[in-house]
N, C-alpha and C. Protein backbone atom coordinates (compact mmCIF):
# COMPACT_ATOMS: atom_id res chain seq x y z
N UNK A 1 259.37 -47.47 168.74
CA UNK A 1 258.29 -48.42 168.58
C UNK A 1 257.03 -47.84 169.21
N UNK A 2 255.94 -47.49 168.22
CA UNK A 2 254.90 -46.77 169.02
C UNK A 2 253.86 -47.81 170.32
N UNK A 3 253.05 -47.37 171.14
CA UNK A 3 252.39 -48.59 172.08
C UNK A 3 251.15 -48.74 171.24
N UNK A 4 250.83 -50.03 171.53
CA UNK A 4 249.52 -50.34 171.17
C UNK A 4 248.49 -49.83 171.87
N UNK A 5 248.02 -49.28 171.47
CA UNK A 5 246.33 -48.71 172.07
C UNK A 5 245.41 -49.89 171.66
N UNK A 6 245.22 -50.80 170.83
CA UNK A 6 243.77 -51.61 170.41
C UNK A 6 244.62 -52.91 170.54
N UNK A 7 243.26 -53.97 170.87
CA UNK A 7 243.41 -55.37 171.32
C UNK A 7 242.45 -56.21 170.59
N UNK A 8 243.49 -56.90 169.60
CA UNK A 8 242.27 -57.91 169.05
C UNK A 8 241.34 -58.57 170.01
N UNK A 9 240.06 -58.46 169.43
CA UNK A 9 238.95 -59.36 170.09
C UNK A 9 238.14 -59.77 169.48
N UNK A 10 238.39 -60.82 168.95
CA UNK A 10 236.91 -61.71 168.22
C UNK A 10 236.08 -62.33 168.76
N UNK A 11 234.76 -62.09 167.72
CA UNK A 11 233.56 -61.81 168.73
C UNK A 11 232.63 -62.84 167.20
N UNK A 12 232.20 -64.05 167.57
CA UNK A 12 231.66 -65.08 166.98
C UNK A 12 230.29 -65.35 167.29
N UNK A 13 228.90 -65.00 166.14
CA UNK A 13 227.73 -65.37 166.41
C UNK A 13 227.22 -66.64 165.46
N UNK A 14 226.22 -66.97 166.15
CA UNK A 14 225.89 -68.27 165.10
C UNK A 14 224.35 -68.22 166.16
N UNK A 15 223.23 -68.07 164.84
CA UNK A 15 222.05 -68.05 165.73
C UNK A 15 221.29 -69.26 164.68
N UNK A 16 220.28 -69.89 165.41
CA UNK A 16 219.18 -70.95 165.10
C UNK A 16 217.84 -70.32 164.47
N UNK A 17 217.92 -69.60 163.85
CA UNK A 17 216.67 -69.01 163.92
C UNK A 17 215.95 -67.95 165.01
N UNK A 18 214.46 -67.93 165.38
CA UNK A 18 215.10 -66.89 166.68
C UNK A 18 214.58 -67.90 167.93
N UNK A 19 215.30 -68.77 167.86
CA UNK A 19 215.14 -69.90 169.30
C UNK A 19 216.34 -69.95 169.97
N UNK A 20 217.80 -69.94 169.52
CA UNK A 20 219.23 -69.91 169.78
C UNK A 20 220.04 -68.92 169.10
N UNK A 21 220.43 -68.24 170.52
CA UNK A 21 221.57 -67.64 170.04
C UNK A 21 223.11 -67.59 170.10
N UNK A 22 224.21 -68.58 169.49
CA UNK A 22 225.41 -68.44 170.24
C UNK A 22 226.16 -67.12 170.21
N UNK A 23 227.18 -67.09 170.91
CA UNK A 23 228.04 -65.79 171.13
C UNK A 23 228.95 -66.45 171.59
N UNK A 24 230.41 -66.29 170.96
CA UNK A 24 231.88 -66.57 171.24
C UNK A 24 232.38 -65.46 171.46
N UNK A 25 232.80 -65.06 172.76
CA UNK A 25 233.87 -63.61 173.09
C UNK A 25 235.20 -64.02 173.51
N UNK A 26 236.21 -63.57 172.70
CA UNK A 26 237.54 -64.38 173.66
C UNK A 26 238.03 -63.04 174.44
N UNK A 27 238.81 -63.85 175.21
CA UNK A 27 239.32 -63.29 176.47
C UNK A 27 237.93 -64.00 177.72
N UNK A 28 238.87 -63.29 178.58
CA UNK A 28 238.09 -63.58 180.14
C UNK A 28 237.20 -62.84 180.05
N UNK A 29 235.82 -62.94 180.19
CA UNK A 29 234.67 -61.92 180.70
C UNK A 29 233.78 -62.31 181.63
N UNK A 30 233.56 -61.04 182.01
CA UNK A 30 232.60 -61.23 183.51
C UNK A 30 231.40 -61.62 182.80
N UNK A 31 230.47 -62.15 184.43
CA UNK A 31 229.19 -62.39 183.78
C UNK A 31 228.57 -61.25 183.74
N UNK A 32 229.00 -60.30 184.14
CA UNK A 32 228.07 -59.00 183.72
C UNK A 32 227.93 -58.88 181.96
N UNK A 33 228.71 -58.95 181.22
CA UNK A 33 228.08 -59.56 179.38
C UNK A 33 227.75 -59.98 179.16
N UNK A 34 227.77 -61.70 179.88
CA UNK A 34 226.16 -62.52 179.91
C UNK A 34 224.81 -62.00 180.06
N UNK A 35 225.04 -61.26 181.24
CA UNK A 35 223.28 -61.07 181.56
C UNK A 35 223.21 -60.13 180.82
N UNK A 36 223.82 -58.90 180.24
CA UNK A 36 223.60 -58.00 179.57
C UNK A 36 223.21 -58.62 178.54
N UNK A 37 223.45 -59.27 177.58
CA UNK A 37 223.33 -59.83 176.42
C UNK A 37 222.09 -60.47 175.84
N UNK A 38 221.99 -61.68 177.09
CA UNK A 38 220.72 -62.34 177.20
C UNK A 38 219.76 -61.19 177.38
N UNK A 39 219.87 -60.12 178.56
CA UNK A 39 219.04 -59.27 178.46
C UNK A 39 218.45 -58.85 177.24
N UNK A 40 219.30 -57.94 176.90
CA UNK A 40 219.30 -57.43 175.38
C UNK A 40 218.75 -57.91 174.44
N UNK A 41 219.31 -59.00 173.97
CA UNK A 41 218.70 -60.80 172.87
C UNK A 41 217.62 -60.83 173.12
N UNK A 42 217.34 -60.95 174.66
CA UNK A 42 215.78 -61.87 174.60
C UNK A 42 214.19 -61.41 173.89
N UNK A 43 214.22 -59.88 173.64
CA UNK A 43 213.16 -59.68 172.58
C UNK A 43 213.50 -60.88 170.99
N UNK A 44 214.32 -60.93 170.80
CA UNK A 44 214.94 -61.64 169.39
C UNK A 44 215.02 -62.86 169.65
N UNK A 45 215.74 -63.45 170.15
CA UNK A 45 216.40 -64.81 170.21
C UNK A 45 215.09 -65.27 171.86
N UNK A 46 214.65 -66.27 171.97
CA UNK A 46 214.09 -67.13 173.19
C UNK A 46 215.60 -67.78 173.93
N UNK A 47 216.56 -68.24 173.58
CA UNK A 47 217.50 -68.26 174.24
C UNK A 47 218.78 -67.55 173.81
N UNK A 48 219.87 -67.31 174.40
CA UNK A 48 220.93 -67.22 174.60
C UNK A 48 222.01 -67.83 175.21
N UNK A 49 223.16 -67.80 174.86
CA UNK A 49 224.42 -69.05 175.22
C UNK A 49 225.70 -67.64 174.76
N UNK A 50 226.26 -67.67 175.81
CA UNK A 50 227.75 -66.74 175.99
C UNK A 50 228.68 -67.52 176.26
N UNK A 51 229.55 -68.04 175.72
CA UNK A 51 230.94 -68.63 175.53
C UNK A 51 232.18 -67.59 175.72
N UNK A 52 232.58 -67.68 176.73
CA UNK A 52 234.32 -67.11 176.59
C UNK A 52 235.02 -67.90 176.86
N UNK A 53 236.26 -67.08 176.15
CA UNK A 53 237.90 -67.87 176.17
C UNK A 53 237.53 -69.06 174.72
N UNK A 54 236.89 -68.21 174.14
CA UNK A 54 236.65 -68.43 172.36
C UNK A 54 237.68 -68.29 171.59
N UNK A 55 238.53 -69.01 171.04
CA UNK A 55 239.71 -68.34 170.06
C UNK A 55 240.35 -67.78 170.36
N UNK A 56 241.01 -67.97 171.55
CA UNK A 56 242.04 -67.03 171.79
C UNK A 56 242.17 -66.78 173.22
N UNK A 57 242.82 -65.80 174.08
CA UNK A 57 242.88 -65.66 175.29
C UNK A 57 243.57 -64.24 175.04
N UNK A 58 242.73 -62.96 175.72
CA UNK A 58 243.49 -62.05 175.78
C UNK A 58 243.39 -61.32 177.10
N UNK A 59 243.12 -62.18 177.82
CA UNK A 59 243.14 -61.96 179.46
C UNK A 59 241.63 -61.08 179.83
N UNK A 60 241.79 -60.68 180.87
CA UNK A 60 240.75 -60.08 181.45
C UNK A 60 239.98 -58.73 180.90
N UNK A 61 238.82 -58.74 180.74
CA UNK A 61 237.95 -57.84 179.76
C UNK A 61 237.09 -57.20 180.93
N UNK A 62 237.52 -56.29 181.60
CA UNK A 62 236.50 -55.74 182.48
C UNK A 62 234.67 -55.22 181.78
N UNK A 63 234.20 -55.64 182.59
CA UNK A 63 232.54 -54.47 182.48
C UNK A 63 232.54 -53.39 183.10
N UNK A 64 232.07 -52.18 182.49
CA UNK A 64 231.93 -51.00 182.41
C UNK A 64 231.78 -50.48 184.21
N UNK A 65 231.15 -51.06 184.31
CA UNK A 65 231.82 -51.03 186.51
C UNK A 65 232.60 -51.33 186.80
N UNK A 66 233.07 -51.96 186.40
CA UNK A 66 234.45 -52.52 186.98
C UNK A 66 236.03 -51.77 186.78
N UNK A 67 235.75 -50.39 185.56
CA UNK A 67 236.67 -49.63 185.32
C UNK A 67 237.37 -48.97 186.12
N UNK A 68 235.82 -48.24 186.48
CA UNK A 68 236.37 -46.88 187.81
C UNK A 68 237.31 -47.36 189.03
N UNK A 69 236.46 -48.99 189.64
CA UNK A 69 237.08 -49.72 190.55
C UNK A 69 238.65 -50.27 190.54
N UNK A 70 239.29 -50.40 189.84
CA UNK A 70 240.38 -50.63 189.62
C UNK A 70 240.35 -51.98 189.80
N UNK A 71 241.62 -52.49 190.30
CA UNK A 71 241.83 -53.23 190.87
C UNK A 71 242.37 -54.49 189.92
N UNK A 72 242.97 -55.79 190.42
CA UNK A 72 243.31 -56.56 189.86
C UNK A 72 242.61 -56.80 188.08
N UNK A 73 241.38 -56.65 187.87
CA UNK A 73 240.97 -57.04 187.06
C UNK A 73 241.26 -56.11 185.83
N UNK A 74 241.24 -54.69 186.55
CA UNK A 74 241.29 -53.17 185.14
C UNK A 74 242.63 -53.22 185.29
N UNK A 75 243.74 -53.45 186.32
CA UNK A 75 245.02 -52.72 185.93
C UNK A 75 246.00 -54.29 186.31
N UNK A 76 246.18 -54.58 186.96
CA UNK A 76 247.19 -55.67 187.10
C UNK A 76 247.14 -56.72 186.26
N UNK A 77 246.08 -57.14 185.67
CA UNK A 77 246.10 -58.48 184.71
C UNK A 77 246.53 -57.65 183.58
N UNK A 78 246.36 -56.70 183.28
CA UNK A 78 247.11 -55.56 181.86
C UNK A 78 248.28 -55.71 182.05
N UNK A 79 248.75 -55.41 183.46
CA UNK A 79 250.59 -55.23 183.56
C UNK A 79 251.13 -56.73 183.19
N UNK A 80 250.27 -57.81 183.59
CA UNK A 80 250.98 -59.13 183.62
C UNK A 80 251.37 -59.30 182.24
N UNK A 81 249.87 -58.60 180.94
CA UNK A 81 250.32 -58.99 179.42
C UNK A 81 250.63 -57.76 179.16
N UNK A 82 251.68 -56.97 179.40
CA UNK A 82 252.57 -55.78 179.55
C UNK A 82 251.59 -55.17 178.00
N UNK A 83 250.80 -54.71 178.83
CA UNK A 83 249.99 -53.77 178.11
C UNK A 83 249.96 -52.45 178.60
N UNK A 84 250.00 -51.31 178.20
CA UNK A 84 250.13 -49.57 178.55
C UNK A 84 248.97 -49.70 179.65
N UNK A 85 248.04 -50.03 179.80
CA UNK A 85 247.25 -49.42 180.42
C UNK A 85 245.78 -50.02 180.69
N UNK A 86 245.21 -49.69 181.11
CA UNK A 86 243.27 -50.25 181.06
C UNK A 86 242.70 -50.61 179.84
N UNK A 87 241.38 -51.27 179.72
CA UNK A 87 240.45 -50.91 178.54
C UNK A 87 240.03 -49.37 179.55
N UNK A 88 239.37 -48.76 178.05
CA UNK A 88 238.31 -47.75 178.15
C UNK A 88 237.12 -47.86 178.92
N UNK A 89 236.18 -46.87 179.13
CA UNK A 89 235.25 -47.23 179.55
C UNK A 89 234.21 -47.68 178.85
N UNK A 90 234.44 -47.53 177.41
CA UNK A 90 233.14 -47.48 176.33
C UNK A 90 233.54 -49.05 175.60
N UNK A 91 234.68 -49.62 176.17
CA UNK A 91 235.12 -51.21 175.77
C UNK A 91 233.88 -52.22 175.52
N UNK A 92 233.29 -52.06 176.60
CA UNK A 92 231.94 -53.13 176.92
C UNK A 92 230.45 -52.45 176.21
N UNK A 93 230.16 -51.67 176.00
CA UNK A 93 229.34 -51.15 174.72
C UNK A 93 229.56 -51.60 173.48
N UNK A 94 231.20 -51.43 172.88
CA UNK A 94 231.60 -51.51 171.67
C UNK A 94 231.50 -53.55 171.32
N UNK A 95 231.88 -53.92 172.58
CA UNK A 95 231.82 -55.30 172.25
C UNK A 95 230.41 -55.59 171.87
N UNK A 96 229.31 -55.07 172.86
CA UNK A 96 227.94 -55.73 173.12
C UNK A 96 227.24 -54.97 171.78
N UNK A 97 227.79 -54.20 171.33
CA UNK A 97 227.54 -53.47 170.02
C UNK A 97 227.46 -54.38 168.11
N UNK A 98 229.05 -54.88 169.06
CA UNK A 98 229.27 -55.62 167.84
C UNK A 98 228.15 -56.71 167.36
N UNK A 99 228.17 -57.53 169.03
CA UNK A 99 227.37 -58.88 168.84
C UNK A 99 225.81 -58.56 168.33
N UNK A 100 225.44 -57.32 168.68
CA UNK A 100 223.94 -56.91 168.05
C UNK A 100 224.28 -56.92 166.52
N UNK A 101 225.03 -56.25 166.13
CA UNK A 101 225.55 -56.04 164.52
C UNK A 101 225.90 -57.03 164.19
N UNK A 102 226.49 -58.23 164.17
CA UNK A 102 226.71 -59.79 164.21
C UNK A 102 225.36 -60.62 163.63
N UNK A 103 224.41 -60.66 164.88
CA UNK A 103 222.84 -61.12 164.96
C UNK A 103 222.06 -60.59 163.95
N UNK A 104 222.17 -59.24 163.41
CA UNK A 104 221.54 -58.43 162.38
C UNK A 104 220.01 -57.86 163.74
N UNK A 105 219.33 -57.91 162.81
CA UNK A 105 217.68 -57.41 163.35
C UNK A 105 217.46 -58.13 163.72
């Protein structure tokens, strides 16, 4: 039985025009994707709204600092959903990637 390397994650936008922007990420995420996001958005969108534990639950989604650090969040909440191993480090790009590609221009 080969291991899984990839983890579903759906990633849900719904914007107002450019006054609101929603964002559904499931799993647990730090607020470090919030502020990144809003960061990011706020040339486009005047607000932003980050929702997790959207559709699903796939446990803890570290931010790109939080890799190197280990610790409960990169490696033990993986062992609990007997997963091989960490996310990557490029995990939290690819998400914050998507939601730009989601939003369009």
């Amino acid at each position: 039985m080969p291991i899984e390397t990839r983890v579903p994650f759906e990633v849900q936008t719904l914007h107002f025009g450019r006054l609101l922007a929603l964002v559904a990420l499931s799993g647990e995420i730090s607020v470090e994707y919030a502020l990144r996001l809003k960061r990011e958005l706020h040339p486009a969108f005047a607000h932003t709204c980050i929702a997790a534990y959207a559709n699903g639950i796939i446990g803890y989604v570290p931010a790109r600092r939080q890799i190197p650090e280990g610790g409960y969040e990169v490696w033990t909440n993986q062992y609990y959903l007997k997963r091989p191993g960490s996310y990557v480090v490029g995990t939290a790009d690819h998400i914050c990637q998507t939601v730009h590609h989601l939003l369009g221009p």
